[in-house]
N, C-alpha and C. Protein backbone atom coordinates (compact mmCIF):
# COMPACT_ATOMS: atom_id res chain seq x y z
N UNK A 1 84.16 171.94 -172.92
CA UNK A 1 85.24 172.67 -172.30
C UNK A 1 85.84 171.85 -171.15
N UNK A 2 85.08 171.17 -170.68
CA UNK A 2 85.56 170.32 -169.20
C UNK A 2 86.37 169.47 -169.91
N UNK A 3 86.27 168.65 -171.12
CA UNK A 3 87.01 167.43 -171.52
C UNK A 3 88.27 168.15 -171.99
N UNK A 4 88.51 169.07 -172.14
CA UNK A 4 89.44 170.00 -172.49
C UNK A 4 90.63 170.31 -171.50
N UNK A 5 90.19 170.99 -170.40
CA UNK A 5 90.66 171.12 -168.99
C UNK A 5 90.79 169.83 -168.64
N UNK A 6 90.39 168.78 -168.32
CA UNK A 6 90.51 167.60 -167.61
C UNK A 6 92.02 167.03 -168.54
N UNK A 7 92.00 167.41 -169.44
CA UNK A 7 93.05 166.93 -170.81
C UNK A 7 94.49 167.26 -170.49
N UNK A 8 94.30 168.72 -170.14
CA UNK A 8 95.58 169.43 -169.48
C UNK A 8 96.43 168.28 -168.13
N UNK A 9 97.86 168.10 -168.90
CA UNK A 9 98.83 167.40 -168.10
C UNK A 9 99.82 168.09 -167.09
N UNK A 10 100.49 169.58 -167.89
CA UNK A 10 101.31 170.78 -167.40
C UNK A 10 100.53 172.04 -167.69
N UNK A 11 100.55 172.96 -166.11
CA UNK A 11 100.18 174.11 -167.09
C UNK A 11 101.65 175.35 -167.05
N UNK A 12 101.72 176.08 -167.83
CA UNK A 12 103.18 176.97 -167.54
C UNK A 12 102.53 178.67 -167.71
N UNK A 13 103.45 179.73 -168.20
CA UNK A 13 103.39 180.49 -168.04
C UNK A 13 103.77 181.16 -169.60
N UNK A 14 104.22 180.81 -169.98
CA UNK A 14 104.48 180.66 -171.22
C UNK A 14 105.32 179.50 -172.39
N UNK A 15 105.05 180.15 -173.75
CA UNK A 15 105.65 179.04 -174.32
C UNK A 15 107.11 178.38 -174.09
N UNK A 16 107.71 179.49 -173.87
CA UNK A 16 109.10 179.58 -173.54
C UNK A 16 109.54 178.57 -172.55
N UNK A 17 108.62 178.62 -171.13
CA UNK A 17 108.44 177.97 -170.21
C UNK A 17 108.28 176.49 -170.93
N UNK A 18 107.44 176.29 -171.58
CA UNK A 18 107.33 174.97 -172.15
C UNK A 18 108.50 173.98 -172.62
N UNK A 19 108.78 175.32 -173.37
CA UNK A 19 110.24 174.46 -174.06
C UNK A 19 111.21 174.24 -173.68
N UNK A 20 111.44 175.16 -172.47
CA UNK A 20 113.01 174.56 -171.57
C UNK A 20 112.51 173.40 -171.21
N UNK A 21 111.28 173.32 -169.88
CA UNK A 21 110.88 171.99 -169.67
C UNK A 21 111.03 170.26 -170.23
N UNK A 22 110.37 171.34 -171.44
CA UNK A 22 110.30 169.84 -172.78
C UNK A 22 111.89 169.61 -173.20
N UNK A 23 112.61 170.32 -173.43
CA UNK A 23 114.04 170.24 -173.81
C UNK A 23 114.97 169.83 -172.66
N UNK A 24 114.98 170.43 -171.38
CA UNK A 24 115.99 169.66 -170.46
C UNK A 24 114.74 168.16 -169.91
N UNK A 25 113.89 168.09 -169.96
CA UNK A 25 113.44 166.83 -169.61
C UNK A 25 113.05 165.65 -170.48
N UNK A 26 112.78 165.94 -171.85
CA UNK A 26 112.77 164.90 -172.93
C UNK A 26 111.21 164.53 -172.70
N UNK A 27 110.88 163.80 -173.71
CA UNK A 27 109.63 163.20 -174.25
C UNK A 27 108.31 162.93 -173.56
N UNK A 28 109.14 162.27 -172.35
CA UNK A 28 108.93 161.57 -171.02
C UNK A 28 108.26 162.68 -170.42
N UNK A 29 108.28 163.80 -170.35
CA UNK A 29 107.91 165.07 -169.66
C UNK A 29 106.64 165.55 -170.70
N UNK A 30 107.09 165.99 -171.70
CA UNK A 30 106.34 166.68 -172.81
C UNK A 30 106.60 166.28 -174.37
N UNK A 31 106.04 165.62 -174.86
CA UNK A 31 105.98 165.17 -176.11
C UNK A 31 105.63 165.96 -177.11
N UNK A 32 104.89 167.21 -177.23
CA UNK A 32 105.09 168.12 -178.03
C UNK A 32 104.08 169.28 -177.22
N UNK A 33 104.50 170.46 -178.05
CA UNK A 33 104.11 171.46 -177.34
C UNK A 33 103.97 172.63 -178.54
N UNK A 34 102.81 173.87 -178.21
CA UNK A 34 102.77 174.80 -179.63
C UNK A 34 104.02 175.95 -179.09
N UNK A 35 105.19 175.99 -179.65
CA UNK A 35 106.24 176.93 -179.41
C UNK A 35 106.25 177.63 -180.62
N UNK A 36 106.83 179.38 -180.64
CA UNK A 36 107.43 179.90 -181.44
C UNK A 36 108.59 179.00 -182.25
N UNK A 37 108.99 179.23 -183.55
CA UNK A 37 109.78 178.58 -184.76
C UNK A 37 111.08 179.29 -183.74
N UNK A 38 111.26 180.39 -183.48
CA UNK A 38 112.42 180.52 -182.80
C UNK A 38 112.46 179.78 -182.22
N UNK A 39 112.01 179.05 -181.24
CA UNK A 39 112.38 178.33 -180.12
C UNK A 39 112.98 177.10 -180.38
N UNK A 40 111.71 176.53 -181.51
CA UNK A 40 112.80 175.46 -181.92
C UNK A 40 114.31 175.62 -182.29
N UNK A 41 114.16 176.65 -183.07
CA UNK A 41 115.57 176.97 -183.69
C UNK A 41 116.23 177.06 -182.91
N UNK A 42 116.06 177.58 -182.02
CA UNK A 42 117.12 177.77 -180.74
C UNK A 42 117.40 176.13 -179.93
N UNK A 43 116.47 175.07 -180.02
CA UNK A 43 117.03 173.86 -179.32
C UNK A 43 118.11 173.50 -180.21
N UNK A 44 118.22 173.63 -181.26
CA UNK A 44 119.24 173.24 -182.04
C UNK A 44 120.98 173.48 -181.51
N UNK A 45 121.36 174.99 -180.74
CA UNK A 45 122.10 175.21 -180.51
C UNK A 45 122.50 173.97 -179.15
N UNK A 46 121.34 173.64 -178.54
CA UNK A 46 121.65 172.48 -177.78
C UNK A 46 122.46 171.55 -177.74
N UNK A 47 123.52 171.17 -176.96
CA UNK A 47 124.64 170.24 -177.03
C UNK A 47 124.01 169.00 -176.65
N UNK A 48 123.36 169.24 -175.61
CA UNK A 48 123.00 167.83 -174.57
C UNK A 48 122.13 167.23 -174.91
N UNK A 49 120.59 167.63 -176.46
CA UNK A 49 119.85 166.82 -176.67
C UNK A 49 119.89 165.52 -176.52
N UNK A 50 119.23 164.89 -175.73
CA UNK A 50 119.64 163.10 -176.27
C UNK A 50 117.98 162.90 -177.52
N UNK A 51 117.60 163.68 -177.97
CA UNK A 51 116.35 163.49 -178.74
C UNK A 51 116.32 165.05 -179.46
N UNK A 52 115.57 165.03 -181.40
CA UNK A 52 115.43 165.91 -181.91
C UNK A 52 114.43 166.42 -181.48
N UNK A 53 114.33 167.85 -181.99
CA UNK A 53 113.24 168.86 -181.87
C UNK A 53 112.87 168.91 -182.96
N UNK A 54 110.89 168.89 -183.63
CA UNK A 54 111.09 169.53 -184.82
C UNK A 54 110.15 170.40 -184.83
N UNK A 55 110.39 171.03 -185.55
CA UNK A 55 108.63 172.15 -186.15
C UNK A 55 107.85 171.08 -187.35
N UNK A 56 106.92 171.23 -187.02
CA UNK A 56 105.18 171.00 -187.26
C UNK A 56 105.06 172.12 -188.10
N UNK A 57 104.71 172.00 -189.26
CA UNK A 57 103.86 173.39 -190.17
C UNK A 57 102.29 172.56 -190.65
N UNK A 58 101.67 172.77 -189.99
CA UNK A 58 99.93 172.65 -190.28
C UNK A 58 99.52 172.85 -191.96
N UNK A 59 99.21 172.21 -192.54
CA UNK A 59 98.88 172.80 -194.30
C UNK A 59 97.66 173.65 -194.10
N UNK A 60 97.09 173.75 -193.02
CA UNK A 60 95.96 174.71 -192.91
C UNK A 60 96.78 176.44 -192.71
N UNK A 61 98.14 175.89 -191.73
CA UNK A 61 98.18 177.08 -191.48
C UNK A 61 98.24 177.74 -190.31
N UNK A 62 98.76 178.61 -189.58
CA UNK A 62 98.49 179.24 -188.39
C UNK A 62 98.07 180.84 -187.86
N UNK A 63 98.25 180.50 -186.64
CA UNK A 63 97.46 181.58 -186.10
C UNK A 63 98.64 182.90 -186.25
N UNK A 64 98.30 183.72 -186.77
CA UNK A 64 99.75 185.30 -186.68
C UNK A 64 99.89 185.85 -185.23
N UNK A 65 100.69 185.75 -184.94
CA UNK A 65 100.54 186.75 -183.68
C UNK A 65 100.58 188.18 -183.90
N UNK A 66 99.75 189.05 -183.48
CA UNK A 66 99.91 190.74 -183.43
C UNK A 66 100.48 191.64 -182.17
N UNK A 67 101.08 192.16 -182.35
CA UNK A 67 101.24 193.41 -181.20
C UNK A 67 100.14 194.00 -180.59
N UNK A 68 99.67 193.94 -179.46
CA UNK A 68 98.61 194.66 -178.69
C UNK A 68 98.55 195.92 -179.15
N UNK A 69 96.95 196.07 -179.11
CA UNK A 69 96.48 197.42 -179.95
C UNK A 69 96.20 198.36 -178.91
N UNK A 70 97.04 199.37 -179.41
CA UNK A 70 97.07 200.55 -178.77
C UNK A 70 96.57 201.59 -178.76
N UNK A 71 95.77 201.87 -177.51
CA UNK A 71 95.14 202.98 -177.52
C UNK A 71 95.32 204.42 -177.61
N UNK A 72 94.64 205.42 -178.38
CA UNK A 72 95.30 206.60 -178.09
C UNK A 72 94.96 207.55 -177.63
């Protein structure tokens, strides 16, 4: 777990957070990052890229996100 933490370069608040970062600062800042497929999709609308964005699809596969389970 320590080599893990020691590994960490940025920490943010969310993914979202990540990707403006990584997108108005380029490569040099953040070289890749795990974002929602929206998000990428959304750098696209970007005028000012000077560098592409892409999505990564894992052949293993990923994690689903769920809605918090609610108690009743």
């Amino acid at each position: 777990m320590a080599g893990i933490e020691n590994s960490v370069v940025h920490y943010g608040s969310s993914t979202g957070f990540f990707g403006r970062k990584m997108f108005a600062n380029g490569p040099q800042y953040l070289s890749a990052a795990v974002l929602y497929e929206s998000t990428v999709v959304e750098s696209y609308a970007e005028q000012n890229m000077p560098f592409p964005v892409v999505a990564i699809y894992p052949k293993e596969g990923t994690f689903l996100e769920r809605p918090p389970h609610r108690r009743g």
